[in-house]
C-alpha atoms as a PDB file:
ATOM      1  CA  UNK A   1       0.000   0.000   0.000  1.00  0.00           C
ATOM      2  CA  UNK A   2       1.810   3.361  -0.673  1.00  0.00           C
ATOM      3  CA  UNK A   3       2.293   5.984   1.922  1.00  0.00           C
ATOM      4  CA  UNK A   4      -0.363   8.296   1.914  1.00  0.00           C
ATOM      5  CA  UNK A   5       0.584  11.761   3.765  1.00  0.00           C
ATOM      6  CA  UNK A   6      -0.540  15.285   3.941  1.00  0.00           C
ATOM      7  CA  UNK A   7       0.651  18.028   1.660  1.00  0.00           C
ATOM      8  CA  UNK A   8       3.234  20.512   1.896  1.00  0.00           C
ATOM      9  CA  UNK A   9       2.499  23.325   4.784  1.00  0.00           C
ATOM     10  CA  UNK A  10       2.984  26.282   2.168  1.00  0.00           C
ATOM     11  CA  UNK A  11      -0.038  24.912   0.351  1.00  0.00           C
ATOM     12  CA  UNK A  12      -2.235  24.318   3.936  1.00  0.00           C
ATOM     13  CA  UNK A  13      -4.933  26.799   4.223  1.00  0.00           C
ATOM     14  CA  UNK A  14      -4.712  28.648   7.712  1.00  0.00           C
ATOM     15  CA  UNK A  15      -8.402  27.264   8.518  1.00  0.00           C
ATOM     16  CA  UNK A  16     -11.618  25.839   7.607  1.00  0.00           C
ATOM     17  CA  UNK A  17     -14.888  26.284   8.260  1.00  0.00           C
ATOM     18  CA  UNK A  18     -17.990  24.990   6.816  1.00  0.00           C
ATOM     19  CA  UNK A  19     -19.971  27.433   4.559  1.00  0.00           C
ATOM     20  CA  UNK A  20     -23.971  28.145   6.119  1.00  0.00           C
ATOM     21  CA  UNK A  21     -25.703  25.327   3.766  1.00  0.00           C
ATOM     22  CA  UNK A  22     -22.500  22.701   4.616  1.00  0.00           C
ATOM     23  CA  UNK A  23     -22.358  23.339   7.941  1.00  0.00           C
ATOM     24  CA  UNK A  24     -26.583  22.795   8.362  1.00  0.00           C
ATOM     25  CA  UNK A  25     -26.099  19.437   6.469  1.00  0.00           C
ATOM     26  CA  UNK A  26     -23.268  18.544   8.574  1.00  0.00           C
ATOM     27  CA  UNK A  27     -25.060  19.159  11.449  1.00  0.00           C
ATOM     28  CA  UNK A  28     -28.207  17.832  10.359  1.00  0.00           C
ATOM     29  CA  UNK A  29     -26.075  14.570   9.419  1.00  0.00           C
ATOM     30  CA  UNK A  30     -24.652  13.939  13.246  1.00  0.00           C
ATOM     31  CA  UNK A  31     -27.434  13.905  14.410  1.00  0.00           C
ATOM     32  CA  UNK A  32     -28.805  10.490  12.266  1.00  0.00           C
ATOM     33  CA  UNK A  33     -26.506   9.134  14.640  1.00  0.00           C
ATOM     34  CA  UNK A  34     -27.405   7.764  18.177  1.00  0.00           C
ATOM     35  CA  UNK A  35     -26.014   9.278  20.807  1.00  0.00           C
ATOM     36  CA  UNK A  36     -22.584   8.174  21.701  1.00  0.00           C
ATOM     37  CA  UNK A  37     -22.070   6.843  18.152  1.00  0.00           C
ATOM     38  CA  UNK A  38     -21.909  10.655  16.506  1.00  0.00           C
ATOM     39  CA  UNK A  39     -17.880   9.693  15.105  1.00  0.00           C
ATOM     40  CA  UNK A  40     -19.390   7.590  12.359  1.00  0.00           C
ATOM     41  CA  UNK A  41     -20.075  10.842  10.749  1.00  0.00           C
ATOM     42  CA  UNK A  42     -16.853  10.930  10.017  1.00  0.00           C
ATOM     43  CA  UNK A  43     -16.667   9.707   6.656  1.00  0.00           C
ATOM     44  CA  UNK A  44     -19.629  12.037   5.272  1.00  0.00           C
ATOM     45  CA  UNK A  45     -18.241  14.903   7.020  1.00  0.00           C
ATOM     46  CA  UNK A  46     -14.859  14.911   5.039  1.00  0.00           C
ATOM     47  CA  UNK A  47     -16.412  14.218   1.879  1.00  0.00           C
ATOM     48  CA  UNK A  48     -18.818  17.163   2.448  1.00  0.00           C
ATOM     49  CA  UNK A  49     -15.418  19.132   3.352  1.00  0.00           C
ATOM     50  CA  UNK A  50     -13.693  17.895   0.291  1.00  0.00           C
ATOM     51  CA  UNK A  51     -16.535  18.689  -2.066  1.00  0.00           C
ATOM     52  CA  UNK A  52     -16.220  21.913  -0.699  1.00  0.00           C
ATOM     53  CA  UNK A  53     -12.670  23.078  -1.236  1.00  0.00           C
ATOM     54  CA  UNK A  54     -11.854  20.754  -3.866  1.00  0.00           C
ATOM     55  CA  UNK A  55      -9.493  18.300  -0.942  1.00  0.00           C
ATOM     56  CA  UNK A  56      -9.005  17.484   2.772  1.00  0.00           C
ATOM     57  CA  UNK A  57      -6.863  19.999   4.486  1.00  0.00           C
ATOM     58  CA  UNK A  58      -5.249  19.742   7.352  1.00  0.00           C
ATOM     59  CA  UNK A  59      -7.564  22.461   9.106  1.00  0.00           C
ATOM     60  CA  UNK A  60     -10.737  20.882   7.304  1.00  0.00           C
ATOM     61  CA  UNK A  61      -9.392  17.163   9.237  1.00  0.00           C
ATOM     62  CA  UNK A  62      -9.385  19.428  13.044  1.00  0.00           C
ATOM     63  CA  UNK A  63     -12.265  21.031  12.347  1.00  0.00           C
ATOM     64  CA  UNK A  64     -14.285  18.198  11.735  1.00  0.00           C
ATOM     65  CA  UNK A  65     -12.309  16.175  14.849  1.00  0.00           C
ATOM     66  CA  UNK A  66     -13.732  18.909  17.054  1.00  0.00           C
ATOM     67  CA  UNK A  67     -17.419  18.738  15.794  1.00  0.00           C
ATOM     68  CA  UNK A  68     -17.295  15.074  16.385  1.00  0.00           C
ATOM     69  CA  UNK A  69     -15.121  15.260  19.658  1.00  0.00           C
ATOM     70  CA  UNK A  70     -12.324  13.152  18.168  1.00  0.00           C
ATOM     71  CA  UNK A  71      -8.956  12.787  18.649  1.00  0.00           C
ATOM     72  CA  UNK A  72      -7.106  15.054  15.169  1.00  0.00           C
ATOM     73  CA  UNK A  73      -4.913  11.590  15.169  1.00  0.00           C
ATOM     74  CA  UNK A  74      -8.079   9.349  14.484  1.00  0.00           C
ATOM     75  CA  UNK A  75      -9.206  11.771  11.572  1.00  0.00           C
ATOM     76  CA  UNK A  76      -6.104  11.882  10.589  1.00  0.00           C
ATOM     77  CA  UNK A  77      -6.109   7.985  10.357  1.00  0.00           C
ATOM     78  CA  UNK A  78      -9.734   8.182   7.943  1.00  0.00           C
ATOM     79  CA  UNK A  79      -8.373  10.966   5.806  1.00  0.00           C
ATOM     80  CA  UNK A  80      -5.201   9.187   4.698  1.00  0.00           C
ATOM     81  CA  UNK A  81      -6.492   5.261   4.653  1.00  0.00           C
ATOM     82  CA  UNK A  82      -9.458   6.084   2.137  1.00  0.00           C
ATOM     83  CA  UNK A  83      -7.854   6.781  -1.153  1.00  0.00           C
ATOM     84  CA  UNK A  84     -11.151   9.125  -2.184  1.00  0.00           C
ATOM     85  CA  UNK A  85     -10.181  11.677  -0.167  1.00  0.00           C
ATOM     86  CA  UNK A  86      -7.465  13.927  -2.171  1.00  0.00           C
ATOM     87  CA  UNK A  87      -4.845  14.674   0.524  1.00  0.00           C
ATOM     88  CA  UNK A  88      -3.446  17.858  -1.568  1.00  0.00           C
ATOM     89  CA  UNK A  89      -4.674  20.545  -4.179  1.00  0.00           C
ATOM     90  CA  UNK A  90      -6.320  18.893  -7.617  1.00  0.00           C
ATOM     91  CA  UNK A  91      -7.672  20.806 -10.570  1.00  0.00           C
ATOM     92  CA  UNK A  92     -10.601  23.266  -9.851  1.00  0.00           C
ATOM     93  CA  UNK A  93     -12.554  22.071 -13.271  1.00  0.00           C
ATOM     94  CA  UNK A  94     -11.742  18.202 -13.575  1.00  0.00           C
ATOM     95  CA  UNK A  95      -9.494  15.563 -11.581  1.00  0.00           C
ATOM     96  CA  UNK A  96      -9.422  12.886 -13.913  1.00  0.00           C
ATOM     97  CA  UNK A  97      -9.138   9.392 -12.073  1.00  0.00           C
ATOM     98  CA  UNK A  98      -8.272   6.970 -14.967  1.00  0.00           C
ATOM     99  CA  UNK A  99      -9.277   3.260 -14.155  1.00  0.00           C
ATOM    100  CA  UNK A 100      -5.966   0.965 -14.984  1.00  0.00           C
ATOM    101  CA  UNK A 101      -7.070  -2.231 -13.694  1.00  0.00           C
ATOM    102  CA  UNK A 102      -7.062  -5.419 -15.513  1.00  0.00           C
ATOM    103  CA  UNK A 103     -10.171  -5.160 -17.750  1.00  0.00           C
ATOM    104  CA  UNK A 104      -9.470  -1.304 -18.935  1.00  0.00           C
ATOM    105  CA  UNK A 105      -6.161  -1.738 -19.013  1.00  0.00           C
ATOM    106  CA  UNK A 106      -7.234  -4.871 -21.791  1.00  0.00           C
ATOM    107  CA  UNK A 107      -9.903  -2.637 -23.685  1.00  0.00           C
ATOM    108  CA  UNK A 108      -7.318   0.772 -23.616  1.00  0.00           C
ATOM    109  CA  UNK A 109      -6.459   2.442 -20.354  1.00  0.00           C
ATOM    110  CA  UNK A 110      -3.108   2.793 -20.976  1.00  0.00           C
ATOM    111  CA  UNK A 111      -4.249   5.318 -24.174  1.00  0.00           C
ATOM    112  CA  UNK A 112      -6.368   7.170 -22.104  1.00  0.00           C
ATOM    113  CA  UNK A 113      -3.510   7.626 -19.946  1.00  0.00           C
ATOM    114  CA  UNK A 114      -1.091   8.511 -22.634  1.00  0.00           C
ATOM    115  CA  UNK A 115      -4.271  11.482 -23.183  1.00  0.00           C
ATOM    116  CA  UNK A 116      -4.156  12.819 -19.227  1.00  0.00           C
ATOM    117  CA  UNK A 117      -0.172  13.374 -19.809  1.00  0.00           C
ATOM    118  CA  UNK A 118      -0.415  14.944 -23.042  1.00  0.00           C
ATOM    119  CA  UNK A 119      -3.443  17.138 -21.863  1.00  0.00           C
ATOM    120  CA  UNK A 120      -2.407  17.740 -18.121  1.00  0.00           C
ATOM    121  CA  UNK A 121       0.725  16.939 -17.162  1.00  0.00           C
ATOM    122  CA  UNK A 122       3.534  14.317 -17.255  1.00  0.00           C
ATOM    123  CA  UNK A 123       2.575  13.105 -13.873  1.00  0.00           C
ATOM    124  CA  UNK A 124      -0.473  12.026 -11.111  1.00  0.00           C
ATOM    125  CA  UNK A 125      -1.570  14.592  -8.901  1.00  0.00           C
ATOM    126  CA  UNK A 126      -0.005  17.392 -10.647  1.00  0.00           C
ATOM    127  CA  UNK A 127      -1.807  20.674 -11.858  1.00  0.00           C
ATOM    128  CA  UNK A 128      -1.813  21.685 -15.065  1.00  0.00           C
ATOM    129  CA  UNK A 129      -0.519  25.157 -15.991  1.00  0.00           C
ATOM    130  CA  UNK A 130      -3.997  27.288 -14.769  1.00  0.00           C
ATOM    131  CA  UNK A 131      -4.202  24.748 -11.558  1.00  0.00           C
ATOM    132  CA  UNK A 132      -7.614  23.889 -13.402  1.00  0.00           C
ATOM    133  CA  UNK A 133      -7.125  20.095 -14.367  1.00  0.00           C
ATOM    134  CA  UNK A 134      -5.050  17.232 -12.805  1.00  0.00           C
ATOM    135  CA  UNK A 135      -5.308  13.503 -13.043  1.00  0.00           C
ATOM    136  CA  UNK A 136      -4.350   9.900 -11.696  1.00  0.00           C
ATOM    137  CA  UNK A 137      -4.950   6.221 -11.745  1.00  0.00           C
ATOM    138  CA  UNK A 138      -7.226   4.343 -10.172  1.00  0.00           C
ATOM    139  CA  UNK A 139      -8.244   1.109  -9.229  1.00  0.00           C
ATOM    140  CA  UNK A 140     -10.841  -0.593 -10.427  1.00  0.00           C
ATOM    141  CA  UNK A 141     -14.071   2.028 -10.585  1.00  0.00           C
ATOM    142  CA  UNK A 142     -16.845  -0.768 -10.961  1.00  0.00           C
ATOM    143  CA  UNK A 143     -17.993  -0.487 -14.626  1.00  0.00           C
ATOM    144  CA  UNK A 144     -15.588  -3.285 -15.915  1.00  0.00           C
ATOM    145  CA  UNK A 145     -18.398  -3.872 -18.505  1.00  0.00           C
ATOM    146  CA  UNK A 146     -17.960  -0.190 -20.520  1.00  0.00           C
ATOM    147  CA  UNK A 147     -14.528  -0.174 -20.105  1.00  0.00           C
ATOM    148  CA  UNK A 148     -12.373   1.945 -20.365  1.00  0.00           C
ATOM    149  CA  UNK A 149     -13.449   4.695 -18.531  1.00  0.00           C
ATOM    150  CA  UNK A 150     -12.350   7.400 -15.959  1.00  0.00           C
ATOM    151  CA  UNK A 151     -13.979   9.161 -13.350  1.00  0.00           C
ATOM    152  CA  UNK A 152     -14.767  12.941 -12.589  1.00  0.00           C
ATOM    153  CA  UNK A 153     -15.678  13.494  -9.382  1.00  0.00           C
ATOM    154  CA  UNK A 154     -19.175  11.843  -8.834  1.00  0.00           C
ATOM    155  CA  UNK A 155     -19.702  11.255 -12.720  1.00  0.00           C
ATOM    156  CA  UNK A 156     -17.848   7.948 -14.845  1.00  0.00           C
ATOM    157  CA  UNK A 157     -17.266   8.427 -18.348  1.00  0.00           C
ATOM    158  CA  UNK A 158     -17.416   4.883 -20.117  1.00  0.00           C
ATOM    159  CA  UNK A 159     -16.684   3.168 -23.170  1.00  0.00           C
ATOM    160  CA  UNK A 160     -14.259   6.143 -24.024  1.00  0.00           C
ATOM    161  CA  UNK A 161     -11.703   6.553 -26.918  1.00  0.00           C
ATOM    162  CA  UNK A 162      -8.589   8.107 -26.769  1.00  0.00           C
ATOM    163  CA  UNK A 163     -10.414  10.897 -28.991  1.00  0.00           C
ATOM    164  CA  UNK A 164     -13.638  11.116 -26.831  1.00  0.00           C
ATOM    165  CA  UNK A 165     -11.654  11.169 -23.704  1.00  0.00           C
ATOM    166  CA  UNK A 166      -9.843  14.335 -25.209  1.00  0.00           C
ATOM    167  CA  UNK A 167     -12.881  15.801 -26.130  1.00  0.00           C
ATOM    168  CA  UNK A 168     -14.152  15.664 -22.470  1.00  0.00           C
ATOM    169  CA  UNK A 169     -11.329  17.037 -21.541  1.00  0.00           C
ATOM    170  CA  UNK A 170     -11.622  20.057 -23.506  1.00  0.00           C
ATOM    171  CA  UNK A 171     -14.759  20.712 -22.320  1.00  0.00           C
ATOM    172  CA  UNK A 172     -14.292  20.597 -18.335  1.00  0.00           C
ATOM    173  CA  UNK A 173     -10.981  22.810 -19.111  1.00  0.00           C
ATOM    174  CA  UNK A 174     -13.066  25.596 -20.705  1.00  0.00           C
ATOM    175  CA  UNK A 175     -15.676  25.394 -17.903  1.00  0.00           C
ATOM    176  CA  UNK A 176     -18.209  23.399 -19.571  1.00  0.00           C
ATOM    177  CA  UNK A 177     -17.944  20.154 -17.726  1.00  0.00           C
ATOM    178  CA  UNK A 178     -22.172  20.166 -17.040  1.00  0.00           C
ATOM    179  CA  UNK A 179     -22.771  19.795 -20.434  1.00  0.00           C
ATOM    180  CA  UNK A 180     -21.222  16.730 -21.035  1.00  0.00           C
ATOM    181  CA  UNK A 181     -23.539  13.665 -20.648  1.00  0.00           C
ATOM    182  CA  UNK A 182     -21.799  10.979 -17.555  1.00  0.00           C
ATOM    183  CA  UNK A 183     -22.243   7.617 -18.948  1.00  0.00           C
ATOM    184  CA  UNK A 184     -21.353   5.712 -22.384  1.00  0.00           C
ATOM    185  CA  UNK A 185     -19.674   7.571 -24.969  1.00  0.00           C
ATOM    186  CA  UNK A 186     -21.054   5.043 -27.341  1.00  0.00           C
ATOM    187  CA  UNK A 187     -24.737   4.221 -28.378  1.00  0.00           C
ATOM    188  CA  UNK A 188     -25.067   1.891 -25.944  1.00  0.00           C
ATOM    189  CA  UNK A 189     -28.193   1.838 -22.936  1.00  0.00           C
ATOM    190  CA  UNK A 190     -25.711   1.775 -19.561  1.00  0.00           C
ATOM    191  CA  UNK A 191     -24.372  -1.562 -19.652  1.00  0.00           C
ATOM    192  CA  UNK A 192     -26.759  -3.333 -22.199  1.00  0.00           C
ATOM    193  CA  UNK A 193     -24.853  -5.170 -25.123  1.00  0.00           C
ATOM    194  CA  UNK A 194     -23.002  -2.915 -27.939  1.00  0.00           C
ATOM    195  CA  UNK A 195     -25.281  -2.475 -30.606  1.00  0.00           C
ATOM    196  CA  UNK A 196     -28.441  -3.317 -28.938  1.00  0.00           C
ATOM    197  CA  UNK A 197     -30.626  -6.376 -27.911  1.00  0.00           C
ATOM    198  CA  UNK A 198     -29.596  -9.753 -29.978  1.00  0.00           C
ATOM    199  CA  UNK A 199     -32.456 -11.854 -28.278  1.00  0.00           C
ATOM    200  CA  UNK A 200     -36.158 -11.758 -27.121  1.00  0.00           C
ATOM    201  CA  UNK A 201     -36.778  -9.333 -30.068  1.00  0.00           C
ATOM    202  CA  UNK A 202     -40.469 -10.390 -30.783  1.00  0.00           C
ATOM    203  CA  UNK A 203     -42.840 -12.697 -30.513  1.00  0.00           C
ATOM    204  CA  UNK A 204     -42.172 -16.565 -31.479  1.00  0.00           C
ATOM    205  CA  UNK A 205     -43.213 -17.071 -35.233  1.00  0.00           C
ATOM    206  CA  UNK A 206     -46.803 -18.278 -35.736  1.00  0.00           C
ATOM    207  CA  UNK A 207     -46.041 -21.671 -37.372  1.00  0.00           C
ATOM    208  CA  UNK A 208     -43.474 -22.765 -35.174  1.00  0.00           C
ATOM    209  CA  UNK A 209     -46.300 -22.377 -31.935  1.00  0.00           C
ATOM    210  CA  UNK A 210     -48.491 -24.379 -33.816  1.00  0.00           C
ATOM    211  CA  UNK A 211     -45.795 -27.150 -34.470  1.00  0.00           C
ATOM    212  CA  UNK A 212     -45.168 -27.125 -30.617  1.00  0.00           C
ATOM    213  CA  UNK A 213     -48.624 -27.364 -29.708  1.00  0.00           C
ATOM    214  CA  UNK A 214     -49.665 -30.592 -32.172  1.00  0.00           C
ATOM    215  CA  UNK A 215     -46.119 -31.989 -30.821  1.00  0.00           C
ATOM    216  CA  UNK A 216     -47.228 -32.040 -27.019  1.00  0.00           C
ATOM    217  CA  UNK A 217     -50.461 -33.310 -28.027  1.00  0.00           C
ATOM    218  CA  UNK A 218     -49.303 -35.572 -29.730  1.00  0.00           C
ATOM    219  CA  UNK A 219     -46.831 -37.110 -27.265  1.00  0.00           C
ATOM    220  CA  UNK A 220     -47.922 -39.135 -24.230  1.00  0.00           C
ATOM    221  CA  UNK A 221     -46.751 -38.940 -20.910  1.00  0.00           C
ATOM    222  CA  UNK A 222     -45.134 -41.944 -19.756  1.00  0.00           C
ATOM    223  CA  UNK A 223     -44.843 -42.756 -16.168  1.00  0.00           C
ATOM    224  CA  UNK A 224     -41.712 -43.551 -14.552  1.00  0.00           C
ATOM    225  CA  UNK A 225     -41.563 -44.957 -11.386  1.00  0.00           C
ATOM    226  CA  UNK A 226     -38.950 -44.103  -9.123  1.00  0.00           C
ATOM    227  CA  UNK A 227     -35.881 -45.330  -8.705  1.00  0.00           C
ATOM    228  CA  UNK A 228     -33.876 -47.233  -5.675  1.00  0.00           C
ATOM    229  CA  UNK A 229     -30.383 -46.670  -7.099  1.00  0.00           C
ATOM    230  CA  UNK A 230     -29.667 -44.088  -4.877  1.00  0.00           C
ATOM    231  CA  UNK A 231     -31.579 -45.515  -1.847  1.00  0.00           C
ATOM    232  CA  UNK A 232     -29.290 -46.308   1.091  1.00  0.00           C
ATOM    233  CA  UNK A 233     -29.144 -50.539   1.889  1.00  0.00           C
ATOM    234  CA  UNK A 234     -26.809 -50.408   5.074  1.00  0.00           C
ATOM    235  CA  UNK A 235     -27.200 -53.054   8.370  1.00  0.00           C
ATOM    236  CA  UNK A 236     -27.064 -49.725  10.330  1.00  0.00           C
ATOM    237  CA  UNK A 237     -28.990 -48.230  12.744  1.00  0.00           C
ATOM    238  CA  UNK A 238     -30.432 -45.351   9.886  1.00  0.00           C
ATOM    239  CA  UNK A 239     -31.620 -47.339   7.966  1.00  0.00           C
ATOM    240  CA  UNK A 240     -33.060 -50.090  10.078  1.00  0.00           C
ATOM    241  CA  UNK A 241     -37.190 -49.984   9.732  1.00  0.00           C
ATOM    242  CA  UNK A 242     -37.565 -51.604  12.813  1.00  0.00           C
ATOM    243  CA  UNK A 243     -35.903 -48.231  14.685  1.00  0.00           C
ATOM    244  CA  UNK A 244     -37.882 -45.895  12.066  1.00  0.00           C
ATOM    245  CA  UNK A 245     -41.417 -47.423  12.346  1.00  0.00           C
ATOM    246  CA  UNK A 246     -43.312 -45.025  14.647  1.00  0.00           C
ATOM    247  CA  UNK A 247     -44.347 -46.971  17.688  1.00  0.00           C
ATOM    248  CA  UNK A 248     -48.224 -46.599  17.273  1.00  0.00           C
ATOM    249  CA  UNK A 249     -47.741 -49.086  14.178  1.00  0.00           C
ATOM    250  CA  UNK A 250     -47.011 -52.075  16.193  1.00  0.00           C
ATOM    251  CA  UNK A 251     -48.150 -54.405  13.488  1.00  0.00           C
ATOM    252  CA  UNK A 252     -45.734 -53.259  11.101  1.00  0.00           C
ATOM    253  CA  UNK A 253     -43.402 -52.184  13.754  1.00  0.00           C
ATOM    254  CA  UNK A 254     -43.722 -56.603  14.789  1.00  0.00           C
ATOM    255  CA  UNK A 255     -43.437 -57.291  10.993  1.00  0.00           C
ATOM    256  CA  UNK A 256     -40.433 -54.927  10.506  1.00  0.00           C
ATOM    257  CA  UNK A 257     -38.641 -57.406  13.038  1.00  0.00           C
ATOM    258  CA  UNK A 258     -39.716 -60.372  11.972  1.00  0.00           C
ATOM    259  CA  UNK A 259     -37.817 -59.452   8.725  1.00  0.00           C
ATOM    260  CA  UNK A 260     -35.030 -57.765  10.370  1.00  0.00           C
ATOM    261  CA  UNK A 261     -34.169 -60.950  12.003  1.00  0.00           C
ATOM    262  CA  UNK A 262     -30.804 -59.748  13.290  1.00  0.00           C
ATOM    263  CA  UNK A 263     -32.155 -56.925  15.277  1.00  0.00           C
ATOM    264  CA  UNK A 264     -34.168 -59.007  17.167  1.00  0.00           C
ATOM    265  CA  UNK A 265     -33.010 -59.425  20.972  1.00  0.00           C
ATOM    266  CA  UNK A 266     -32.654 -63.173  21.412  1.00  0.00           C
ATOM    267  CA  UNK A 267     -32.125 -62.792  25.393  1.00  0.00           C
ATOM    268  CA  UNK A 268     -35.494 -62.148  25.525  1.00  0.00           C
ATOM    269  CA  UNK A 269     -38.879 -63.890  24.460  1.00  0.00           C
ATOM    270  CA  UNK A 270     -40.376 -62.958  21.543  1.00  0.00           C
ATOM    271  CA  UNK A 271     -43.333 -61.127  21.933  1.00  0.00           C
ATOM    272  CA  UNK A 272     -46.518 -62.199  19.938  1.00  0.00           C
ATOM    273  CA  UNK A 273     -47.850 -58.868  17.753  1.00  0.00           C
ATOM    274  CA  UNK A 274     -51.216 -58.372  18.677  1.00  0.00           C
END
């Protein structure tokens, strides 16, 4: 697992605060939580925070430790082991989290890659000339069925092409990042097969039915009576009748013993059934 720390102090903001709407929602949010168990809102808190200023900040991590009444070292701990929370600055318009595992890198992650350097920089998690755009790669981003794709903060961007990818690019860098459409790039329903339905496309042909029908009619069901290959023939104790014959049946309980000659208990007489 790599090292995961906070950034540089002459990038830290001096504090944080939440603005009126955040802070409502945060507030409104701790209190979902019983009493006593208010630290789960952890998680939510420093999303909202990130969402907010764009990453975690160190003053973002103690200002939500003292809503919650934390220690800053167990923040601390959240903030760096989840890798969605950016630990240091990321482009104001798009970070673009590129999915490289195995089935994007097999359908072209490695070209959409090639795209982030050439548009943004040489390398992850650095900002492009305006600070408006950086990128990185990701594990895997859970739409293995449209890869490749990359992510944009809340929105994924499937079935992309070098070219498309580029395109989208262009677009969040000029400030028009709303107007591109999250989802396939291609004409393709969400995850439905590429180029559209291939079965159940209508109903079954009217001569075939009637070929079915006369066929079952025709046929006669045969019965089969069951078979003992599978049934159990042991001298144990499971599979004994005389042990599984309820004891209300004493006739067939009597006649279960009389065949199961073995079981009987020749230290005793014989009792007549009645």
């Amino acid at each position: 697992m790599s090292v995961r720390r906070l950034a540089e102090d002459t990038v830290q903001p001096a504090a944080f605060a939440f603005s009126k709407e955040n802070a409502a929602w945060a507030e409104a949010t701790i209190k979902k939580y019983p009493e006593g168990r208010e630290q789960s809102a952890v998680i939510p808190l420093l999303m909202r925070a990130q969402e907010q200023d764009g990453w975690v900040t160190r003053a973002a991590i103690e200002s939500v430790a003292d809503m919650l009444g934390m220690a800053y070292i167990r923040v601390l701990e959240v903030a760096t082991f989840y890798t969605q929370f950016q630990l240091q600055p990321v482009g104001t318009r798009a970070h673009v989290q590129v999915c490289g595992t195995t089935p994007c890198m097999l359908r072209g992650a490695e070209d959409l890659i090639r795209i982030c350097k050439k548009k943004i920089a040489s390398e992850p998690f650095t900002l492009n000339e305006g600070g408006t755009l950086s990128w990185e790669e990701v594990e895997c981003q859970g739409a293995c069925v449209n890869a490749p794709m990359v992510m944009i903060f809340k929105d994924t961007f499937e079935d992309l092409t070098p070219e498309r990818l580029e395109e989208i690019i262009d677009r969040f860098e000029a400030g028009k990042g709303a107007e591109v459409v999250p989802g396939p790039q291609i004409d393709r329903i969400y995850s439905a097969p590429i180029g559209g339905l291939t079965t159940l496309q209508g109903p079954e042909p009217v001569e075939e039915t009637k070929k079915s029908v006369r066929k079952s009619k025709d046929e006669q069901a045969v019965s089969v009576p069951p078979s003992n290959a599978a049934k159990p023939s042991t001298a144990t104790d499971v599979t004994n009748p005389t042990l599984k014959t309820p004891a209300t049946a004493r006739k067939a309980a009597a006649k279960n013993v009389k065949i199961e000659g073995e079981t009987v208990d020749k230290s005793k007489p014989a009792k007549k059934p009645r």
